[in-house]
N, C-alpha and C. Protein backbone atom coordinates (compact mmCIF):
# COMPACT_ATOMS: atom_id res chain seq x y z
N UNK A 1 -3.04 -31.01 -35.65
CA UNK A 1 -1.95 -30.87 -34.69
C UNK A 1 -2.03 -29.49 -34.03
N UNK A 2 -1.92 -29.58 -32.55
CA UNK A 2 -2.05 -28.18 -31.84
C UNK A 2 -0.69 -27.49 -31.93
N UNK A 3 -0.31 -26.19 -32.39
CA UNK A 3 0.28 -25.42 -32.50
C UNK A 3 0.36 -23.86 -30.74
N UNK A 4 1.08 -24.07 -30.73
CA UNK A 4 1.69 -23.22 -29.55
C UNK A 4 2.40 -22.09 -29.74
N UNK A 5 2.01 -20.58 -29.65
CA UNK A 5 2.29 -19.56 -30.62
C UNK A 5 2.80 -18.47 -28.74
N UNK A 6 3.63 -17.93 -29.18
CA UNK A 6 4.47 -17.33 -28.20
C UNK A 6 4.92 -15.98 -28.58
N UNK A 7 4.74 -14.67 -27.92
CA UNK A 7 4.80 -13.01 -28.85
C UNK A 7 5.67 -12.53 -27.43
N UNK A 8 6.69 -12.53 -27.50
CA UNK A 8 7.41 -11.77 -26.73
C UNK A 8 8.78 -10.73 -27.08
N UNK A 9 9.07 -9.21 -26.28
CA UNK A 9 9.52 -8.56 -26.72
C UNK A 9 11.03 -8.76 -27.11
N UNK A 10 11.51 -8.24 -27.96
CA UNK A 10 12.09 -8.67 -28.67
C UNK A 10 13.71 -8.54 -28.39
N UNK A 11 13.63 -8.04 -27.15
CA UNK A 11 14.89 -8.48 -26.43
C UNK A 11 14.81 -9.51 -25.60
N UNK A 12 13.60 -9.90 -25.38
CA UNK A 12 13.79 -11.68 -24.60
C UNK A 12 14.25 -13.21 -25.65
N UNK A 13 14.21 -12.26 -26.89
CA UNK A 13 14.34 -13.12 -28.14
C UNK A 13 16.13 -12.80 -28.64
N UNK A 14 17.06 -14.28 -28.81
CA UNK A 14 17.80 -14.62 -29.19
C UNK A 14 18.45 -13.36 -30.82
N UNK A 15 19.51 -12.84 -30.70
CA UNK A 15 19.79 -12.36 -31.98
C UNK A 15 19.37 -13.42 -33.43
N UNK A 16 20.03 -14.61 -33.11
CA UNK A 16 19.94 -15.85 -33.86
C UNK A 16 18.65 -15.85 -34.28
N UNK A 17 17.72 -15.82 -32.76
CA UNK A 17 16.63 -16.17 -33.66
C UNK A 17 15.95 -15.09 -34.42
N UNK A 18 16.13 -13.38 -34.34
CA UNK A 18 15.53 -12.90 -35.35
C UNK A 18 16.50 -12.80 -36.57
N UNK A 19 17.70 -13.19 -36.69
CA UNK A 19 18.23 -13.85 -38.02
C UNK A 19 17.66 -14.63 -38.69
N UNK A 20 16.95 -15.53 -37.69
CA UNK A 20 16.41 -16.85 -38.46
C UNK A 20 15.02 -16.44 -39.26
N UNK A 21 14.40 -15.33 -38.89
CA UNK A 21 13.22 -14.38 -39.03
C UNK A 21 13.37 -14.62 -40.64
N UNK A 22 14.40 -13.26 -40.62
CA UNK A 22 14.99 -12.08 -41.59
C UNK A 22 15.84 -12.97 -42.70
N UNK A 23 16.38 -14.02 -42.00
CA UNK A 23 16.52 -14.91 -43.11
C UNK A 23 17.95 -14.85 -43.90
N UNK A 24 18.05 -15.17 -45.37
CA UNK A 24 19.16 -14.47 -45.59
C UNK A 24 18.87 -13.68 -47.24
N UNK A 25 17.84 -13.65 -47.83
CA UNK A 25 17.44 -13.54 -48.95
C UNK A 25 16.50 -13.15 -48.74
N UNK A 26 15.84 -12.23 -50.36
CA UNK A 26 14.78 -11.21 -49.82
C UNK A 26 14.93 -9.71 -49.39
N UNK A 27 13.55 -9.35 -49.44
CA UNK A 27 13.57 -7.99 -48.63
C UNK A 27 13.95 -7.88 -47.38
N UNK A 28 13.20 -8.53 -46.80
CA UNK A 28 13.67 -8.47 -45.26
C UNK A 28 15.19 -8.58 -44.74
N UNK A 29 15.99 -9.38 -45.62
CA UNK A 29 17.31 -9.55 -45.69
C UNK A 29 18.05 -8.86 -46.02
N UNK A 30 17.37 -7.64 -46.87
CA UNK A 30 18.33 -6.54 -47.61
C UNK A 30 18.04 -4.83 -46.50
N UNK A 31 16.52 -5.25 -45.67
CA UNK A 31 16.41 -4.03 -45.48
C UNK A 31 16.25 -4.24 -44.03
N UNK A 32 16.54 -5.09 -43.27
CA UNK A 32 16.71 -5.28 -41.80
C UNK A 32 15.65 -4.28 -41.23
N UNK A 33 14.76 -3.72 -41.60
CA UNK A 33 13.78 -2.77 -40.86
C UNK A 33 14.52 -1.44 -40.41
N UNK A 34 15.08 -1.12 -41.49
CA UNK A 34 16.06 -0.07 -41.36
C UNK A 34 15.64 1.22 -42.57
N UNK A 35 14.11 1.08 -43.25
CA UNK A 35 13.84 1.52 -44.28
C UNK A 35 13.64 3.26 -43.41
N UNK A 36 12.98 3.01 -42.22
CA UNK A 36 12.82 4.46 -41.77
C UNK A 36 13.84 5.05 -40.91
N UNK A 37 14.62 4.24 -40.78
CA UNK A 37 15.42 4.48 -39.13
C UNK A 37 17.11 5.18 -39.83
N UNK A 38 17.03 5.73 -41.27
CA UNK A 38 18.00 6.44 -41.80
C UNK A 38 18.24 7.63 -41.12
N UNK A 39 19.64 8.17 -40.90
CA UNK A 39 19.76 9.50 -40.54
C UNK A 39 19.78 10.40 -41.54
N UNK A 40 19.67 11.73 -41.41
CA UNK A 40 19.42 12.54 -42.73
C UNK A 40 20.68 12.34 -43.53
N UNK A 41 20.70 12.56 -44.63
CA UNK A 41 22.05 12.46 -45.79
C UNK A 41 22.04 10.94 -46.12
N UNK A 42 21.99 9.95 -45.14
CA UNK A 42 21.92 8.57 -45.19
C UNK A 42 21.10 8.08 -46.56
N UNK A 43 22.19 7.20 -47.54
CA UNK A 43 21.08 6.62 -48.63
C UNK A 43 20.33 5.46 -48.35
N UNK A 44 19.72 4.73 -48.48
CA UNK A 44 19.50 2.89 -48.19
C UNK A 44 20.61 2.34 -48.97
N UNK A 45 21.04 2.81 -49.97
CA UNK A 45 22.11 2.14 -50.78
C UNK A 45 23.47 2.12 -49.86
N UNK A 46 23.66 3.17 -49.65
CA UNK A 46 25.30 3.66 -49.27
C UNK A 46 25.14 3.13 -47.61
N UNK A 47 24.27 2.37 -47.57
CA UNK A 47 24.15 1.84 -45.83
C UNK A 47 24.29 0.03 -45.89
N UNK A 48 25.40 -0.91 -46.33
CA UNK A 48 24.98 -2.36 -46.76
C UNK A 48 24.66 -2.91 -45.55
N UNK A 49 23.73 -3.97 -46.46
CA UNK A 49 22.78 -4.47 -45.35
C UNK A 49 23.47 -5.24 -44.21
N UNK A 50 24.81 -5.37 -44.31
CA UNK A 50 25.11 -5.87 -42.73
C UNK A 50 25.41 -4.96 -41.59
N UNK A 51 25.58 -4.42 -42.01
CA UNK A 51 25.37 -2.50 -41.32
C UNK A 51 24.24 -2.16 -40.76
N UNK A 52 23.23 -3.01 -41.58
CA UNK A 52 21.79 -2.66 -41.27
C UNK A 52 21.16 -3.27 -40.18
N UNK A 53 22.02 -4.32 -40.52
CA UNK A 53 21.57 -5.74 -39.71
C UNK A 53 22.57 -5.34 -37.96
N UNK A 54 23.27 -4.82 -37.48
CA UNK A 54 24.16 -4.62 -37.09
C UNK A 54 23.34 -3.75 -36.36
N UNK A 55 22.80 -2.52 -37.44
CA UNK A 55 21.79 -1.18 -36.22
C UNK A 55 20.30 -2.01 -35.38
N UNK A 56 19.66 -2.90 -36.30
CA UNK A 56 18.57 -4.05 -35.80
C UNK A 56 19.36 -4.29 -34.35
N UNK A 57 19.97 -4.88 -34.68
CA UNK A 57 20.76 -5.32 -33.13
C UNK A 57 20.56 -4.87 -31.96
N UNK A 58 21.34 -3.44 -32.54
CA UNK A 58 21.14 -2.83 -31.27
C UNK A 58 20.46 -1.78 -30.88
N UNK A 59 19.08 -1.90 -31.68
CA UNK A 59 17.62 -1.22 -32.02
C UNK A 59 16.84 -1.97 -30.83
N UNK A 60 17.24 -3.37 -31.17
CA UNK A 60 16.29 -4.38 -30.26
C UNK A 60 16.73 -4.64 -28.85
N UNK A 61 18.27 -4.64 -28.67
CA UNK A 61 18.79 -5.17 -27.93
C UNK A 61 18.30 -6.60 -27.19
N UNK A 62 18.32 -7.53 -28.87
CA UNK A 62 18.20 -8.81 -28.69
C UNK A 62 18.94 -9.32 -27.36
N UNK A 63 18.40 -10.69 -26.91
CA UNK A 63 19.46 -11.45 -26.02
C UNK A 63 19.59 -10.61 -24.89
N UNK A 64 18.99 -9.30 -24.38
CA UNK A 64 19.41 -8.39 -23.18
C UNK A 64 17.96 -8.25 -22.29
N UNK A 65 17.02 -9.28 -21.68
CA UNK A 65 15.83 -9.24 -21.16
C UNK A 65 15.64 -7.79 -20.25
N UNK A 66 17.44 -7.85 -19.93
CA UNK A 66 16.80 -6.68 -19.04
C UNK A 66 16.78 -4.91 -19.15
N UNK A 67 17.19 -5.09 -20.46
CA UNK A 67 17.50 -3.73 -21.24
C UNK A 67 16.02 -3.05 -21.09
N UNK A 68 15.98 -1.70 -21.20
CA UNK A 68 15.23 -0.84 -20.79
C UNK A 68 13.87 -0.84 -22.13
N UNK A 69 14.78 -0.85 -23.36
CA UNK A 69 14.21 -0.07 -24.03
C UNK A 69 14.33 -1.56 -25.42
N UNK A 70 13.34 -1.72 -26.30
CA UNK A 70 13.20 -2.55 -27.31
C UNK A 70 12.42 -2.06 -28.14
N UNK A 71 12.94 -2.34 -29.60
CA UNK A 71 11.94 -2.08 -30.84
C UNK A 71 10.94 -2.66 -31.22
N UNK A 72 10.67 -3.95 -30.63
CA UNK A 72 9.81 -4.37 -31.93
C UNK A 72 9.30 -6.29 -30.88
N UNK A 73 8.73 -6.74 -31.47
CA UNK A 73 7.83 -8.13 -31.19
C UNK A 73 8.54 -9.52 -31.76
N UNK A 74 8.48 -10.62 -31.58
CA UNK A 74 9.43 -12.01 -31.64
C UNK A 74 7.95 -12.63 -31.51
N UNK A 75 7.78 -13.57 -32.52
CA UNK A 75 7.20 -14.55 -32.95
C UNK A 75 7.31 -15.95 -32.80
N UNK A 76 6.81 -16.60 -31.82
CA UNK A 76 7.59 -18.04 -31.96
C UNK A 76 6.31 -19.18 -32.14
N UNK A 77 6.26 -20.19 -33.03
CA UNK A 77 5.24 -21.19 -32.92
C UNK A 77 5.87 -22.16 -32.89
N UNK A 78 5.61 -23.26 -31.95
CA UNK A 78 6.00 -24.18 -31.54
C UNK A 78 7.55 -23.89 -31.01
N UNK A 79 7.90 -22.51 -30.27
CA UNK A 79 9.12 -22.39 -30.23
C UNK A 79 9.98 -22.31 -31.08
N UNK A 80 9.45 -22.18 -32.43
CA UNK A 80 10.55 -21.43 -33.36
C UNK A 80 10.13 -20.20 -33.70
N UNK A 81 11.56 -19.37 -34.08
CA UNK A 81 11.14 -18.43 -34.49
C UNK A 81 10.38 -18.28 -35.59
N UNK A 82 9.53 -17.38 -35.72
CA UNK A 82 8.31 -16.81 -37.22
C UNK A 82 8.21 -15.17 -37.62
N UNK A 83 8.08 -14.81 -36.72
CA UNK A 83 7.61 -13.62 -36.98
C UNK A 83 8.36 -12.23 -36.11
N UNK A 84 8.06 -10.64 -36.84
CA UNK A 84 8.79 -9.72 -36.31
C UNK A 84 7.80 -9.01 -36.30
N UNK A 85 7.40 -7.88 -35.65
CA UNK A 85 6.77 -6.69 -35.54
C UNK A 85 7.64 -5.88 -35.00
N UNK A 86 7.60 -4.62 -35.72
CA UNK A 86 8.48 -2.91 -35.57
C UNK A 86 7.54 -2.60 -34.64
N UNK A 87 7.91 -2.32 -33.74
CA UNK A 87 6.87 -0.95 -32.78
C UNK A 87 7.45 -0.51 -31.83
N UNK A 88 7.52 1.07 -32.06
CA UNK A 88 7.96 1.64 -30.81
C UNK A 88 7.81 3.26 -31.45
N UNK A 89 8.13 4.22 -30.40
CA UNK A 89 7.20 5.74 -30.57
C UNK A 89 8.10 6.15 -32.15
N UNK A 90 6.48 6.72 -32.44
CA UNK A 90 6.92 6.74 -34.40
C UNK A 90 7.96 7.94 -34.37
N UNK A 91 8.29 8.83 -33.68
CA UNK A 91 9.15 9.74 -33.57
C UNK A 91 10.25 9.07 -33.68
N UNK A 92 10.87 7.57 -33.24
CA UNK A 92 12.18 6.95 -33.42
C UNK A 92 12.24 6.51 -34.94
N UNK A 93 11.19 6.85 -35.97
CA UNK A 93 11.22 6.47 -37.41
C UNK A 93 11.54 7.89 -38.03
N UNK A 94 12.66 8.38 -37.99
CA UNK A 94 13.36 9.85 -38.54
C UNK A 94 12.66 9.85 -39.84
N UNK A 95 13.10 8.69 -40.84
CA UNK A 95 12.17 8.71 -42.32
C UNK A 95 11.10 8.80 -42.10
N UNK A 96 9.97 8.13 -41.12
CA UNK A 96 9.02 8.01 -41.15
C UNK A 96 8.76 9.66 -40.64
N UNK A 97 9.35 10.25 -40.04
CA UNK A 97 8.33 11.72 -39.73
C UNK A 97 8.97 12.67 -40.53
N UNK A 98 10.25 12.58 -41.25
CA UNK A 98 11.23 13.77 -41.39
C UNK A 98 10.56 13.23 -43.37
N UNK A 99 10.60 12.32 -43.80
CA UNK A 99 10.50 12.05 -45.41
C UNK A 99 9.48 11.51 -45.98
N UNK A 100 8.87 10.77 -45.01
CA UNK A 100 7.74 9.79 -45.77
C UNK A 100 6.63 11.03 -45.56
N UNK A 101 5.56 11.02 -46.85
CA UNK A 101 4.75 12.14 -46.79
C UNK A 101 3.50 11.46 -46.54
N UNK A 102 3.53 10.53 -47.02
CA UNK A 102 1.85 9.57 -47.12
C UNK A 102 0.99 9.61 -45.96
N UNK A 103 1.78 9.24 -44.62
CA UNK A 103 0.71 9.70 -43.30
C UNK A 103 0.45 10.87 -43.09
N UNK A 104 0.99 12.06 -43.33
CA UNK A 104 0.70 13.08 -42.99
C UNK A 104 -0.28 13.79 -43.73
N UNK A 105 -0.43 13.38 -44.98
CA UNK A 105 -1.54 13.95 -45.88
C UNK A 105 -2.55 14.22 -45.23
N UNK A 106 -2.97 15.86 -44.93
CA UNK A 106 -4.25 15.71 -44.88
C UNK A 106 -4.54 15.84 -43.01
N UNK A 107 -3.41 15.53 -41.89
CA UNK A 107 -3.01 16.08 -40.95
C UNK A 107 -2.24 17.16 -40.25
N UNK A 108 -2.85 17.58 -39.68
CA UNK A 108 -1.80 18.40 -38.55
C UNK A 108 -2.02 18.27 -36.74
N UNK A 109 -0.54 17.38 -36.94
CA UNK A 109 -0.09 17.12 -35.74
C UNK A 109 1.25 17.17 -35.19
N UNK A 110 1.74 17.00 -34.30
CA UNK A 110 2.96 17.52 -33.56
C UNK A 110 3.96 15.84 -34.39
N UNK A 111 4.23 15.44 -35.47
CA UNK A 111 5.22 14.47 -35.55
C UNK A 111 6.25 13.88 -34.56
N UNK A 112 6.76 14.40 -33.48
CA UNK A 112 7.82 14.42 -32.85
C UNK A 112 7.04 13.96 -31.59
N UNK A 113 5.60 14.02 -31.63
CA UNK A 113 4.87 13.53 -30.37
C UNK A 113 5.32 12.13 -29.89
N UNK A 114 6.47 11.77 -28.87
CA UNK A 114 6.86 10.16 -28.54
C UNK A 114 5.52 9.54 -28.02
N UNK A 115 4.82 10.11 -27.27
CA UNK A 115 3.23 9.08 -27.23
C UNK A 115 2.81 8.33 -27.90
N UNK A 116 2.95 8.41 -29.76
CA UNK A 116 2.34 8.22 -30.43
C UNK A 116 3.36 7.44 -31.33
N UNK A 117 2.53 6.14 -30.81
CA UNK A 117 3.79 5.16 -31.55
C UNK A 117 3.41 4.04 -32.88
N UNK A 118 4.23 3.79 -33.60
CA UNK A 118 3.92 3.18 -34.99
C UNK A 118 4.03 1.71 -35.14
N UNK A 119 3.44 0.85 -35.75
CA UNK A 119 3.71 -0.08 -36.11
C UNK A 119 4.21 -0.20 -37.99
N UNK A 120 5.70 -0.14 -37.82
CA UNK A 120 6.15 -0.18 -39.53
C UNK A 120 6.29 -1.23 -40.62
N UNK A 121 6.32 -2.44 -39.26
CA UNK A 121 6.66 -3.52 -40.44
C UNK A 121 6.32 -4.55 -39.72
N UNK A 122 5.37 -5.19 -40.31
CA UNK A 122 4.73 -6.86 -39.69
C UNK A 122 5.72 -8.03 -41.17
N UNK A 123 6.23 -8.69 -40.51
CA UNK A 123 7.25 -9.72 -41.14
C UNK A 123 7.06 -11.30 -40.38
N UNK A 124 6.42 -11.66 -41.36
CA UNK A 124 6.55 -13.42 -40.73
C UNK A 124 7.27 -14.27 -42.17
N UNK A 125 7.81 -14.97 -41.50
CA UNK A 125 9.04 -16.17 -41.99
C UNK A 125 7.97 -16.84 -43.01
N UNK A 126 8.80 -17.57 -44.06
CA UNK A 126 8.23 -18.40 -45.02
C UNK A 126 8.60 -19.63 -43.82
N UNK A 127 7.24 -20.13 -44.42
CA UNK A 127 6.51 -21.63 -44.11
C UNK A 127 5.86 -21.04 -42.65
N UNK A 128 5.49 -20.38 -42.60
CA UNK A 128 4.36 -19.94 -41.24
C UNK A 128 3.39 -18.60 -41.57
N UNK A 129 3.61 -18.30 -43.34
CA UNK A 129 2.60 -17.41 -43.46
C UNK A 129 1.19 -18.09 -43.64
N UNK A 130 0.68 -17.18 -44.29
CA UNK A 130 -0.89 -17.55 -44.18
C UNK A 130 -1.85 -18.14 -42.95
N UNK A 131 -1.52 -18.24 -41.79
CA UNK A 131 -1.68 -18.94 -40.57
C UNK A 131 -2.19 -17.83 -39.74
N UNK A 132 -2.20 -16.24 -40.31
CA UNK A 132 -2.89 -15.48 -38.73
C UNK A 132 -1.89 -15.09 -37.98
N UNK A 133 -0.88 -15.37 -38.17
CA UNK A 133 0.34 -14.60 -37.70
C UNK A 133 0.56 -13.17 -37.68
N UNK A 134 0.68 -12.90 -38.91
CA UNK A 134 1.04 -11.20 -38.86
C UNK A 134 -0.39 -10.29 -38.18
N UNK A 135 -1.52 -11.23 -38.12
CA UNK A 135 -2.55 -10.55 -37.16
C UNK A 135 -2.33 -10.57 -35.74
N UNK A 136 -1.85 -11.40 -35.50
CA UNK A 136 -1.39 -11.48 -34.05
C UNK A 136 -0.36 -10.88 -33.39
N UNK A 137 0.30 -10.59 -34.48
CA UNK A 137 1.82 -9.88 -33.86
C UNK A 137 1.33 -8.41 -33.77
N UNK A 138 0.26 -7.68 -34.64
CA UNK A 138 -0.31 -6.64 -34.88
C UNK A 138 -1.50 -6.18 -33.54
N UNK A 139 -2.04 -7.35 -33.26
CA UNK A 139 -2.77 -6.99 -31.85
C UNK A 139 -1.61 -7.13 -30.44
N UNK A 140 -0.39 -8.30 -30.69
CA UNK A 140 0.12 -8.02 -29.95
C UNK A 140 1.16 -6.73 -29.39
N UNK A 141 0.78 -6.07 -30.44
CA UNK A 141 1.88 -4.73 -30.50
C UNK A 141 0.91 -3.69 -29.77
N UNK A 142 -0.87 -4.02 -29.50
CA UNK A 142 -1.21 -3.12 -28.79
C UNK A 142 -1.17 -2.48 -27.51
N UNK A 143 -0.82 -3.60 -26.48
CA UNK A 143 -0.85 -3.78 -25.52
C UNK A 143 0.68 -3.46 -24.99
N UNK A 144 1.88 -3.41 -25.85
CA UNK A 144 2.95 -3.42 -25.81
C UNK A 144 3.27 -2.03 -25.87
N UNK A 145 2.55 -1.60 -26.66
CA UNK A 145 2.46 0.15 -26.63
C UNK A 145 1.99 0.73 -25.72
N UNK A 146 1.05 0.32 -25.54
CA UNK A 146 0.24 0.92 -24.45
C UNK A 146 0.72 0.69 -23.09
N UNK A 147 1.13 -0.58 -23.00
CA UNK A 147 2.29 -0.70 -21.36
C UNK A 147 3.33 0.48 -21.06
N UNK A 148 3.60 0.58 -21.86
CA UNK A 148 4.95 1.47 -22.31
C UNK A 148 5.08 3.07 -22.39
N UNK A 149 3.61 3.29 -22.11
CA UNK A 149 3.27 4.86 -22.06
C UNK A 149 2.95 4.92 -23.51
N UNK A 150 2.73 4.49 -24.55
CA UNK A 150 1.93 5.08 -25.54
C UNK A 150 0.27 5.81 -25.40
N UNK A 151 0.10 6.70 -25.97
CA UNK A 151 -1.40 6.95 -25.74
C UNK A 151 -2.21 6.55 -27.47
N UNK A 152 -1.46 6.92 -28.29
CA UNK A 152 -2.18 6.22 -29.38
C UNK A 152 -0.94 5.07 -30.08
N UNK A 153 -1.53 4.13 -31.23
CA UNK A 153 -0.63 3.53 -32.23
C UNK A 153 -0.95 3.55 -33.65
N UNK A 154 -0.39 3.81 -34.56
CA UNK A 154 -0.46 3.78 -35.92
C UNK A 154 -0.19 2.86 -36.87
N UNK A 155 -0.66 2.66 -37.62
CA UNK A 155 -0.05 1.85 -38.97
C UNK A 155 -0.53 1.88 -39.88
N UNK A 156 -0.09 1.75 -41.00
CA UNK A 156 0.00 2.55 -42.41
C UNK A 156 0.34 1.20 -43.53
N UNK A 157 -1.17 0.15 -43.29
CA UNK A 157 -1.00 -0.80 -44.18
C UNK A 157 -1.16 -0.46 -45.96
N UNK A 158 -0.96 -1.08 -46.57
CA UNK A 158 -1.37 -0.85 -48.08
C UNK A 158 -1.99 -1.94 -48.58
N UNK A 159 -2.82 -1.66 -49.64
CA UNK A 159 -3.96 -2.62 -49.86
C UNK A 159 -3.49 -3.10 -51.15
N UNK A 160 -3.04 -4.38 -51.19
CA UNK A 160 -2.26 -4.80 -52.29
C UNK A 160 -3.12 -5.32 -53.44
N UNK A 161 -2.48 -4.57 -54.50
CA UNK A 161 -2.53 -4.85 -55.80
C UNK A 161 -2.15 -6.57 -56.62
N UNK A 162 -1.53 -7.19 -56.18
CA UNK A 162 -1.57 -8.75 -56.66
C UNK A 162 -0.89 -9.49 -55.58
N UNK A 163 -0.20 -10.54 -55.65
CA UNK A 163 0.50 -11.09 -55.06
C UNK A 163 2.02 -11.21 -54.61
N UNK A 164 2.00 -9.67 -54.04
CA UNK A 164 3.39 -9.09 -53.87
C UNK A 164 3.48 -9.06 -52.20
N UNK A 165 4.63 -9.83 -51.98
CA UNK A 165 4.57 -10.52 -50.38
C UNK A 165 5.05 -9.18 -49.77
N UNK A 166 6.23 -8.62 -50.48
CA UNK A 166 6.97 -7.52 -49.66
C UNK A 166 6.38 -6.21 -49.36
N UNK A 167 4.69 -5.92 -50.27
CA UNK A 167 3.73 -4.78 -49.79
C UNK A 167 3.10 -5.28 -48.71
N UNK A 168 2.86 -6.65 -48.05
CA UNK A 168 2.54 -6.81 -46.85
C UNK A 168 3.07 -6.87 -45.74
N UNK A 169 4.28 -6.46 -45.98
CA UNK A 169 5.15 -6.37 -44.63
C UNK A 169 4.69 -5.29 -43.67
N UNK A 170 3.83 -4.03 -43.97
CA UNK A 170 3.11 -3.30 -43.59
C UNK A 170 2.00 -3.88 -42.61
N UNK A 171 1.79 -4.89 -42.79
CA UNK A 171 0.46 -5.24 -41.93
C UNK A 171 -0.72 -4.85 -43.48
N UNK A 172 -1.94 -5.73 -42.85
CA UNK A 172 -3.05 -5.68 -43.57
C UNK A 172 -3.63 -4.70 -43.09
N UNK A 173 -5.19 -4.16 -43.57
CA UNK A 173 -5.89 -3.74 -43.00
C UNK A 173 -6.95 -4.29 -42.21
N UNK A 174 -7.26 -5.34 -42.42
CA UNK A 174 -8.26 -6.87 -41.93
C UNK A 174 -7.20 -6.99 -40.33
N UNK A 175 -5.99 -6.90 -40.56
CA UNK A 175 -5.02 -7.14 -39.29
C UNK A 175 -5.14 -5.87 -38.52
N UNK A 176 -5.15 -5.08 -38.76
CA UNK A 176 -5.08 -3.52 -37.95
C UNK A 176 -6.67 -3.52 -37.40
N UNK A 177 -7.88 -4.01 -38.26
CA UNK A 177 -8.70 -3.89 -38.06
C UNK A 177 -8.96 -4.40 -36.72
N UNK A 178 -8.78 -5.85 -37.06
CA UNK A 178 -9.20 -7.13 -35.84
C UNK A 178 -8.05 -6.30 -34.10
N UNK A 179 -7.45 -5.96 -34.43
CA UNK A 179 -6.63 -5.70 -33.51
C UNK A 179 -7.39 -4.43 -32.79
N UNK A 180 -8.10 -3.63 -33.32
CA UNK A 180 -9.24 -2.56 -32.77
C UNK A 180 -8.78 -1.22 -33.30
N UNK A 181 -8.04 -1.04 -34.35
CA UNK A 181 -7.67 0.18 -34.98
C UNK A 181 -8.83 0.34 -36.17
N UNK A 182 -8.83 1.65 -36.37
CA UNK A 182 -9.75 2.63 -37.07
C UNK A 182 -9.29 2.98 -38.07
N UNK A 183 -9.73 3.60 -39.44
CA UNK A 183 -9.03 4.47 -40.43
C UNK A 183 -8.88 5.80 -40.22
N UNK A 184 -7.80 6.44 -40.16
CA UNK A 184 -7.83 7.78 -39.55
C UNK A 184 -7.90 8.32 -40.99
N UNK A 185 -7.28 7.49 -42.43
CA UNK A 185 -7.25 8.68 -43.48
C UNK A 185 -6.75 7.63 -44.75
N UNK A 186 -6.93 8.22 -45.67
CA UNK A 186 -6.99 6.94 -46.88
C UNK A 186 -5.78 7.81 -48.25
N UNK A 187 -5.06 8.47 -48.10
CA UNK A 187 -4.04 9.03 -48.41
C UNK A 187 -3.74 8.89 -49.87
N UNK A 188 -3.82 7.64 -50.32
CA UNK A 188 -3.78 6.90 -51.72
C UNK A 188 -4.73 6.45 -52.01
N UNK A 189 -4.87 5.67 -52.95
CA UNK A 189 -5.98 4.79 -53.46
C UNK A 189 -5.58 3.62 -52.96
N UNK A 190 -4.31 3.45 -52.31
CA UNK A 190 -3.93 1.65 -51.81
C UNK A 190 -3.47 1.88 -50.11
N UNK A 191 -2.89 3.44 -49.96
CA UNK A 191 -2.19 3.34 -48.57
C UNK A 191 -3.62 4.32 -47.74
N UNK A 192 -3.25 3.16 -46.47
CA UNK A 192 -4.65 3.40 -45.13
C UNK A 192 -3.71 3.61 -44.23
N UNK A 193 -4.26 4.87 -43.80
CA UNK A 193 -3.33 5.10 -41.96
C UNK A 193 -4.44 4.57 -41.34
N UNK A 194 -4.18 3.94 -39.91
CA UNK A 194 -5.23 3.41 -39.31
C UNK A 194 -4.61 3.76 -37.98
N UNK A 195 -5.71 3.85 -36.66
CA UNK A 195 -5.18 4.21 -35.49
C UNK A 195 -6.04 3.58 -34.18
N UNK A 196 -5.25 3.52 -33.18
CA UNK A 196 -6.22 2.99 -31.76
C UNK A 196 -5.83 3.85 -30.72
N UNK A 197 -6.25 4.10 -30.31
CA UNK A 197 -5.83 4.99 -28.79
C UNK A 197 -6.42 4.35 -27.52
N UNK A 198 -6.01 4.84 -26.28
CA UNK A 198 -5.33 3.88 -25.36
C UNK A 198 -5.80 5.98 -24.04
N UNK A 199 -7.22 5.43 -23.70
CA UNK A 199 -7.38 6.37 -22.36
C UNK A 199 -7.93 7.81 -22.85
């Protein structure tokens, strides 16, 4: 059966339907892609997840085609929703430049550079994994960056240890790969920064 797969930004996409994503159970359900987007003092605890779900909102500005500005990628096969991709300049990930240490190991660069934008979290729906999805949402985030004035993109997959779904929300490295990103730096024994640049 032919399947019909659709990647558009994620304010042309229904709130509903990235509910239907995120689900209601789970990681994705508890952490709305809100793991970096804390303000300082902010716990993940002392923030509940409908709060979280609430900042997603209006991160994406689902349902608003003509809004300026969007976070992240909408997944649809056969016209349903599947899948999410985070992307937009890694400077809008406060955790990601102000706390998380793992990409920076081993660099020096301007963090705060908006050019230089991240991909944080590749998320596809149960009953449409394993299908090549989260690779696609990962190449489709290149071109999305790069429209947008990015000059490079990042992502910071981890190379999983067994069969733990919620370390792949990162994206693979096989996915970053195919998409035309590089290893810029190997930080851990499991976490890969990987990068593409654009001119």
């Amino acid at each position: 059966m032919t399947t019909s797969l659709r990647i558009v930004p994620a304010n042309e996409a229904s709130w509903d339907d990235l509910q239907a994503i995120f689900g209601s159970r789970g990681a994705a359900a508890r952490c709305w892609c809100q793991r970096f987007k804390l303000s300082p003092g902010e716990s993940f605890g002392a923030v509940p997840a409908e709060d979280r779900a609430w900042r997603l909102r209006q991160q994406t500005a689902c349902g608003d085609p003509a809004s300026a500005t969007t976070s992240g990628l909408v997944a649809y096969v056969d016209d349903v929703p599947a899948g999410w991709c985070a992307v937009e300049p890694r400077s809008a990930y406060d955790g990601l430049v102000r706390v998380f240490k793992v990409p920076w190991v081993g660099r020096d660069e301007d963090r705060a550079d908006p050019s230089v934008w991240a991909v944080t979290c590749v998320f596809v729906r149960a009953g449409h994994r394993r299908e090549g999805l989260s690779h696609e949402l990962v190449s489709a985030a290149v071109p999305f960056a790069r429209d947008r004035g990015a000059r490079a993109l990042e992502g910071y997959p981890i190379i999983p240890t067994g069969a733990i779904a919620e370390e792949l929300h990162v994206g693979t490295v096989a996915g970053f790969e195919a998409a035309g990103f590089a290893v810029v730096s190997r930080p851990t024994p499991r976490r890969v920064v990987m990068r593409v640049g654009f001119g």
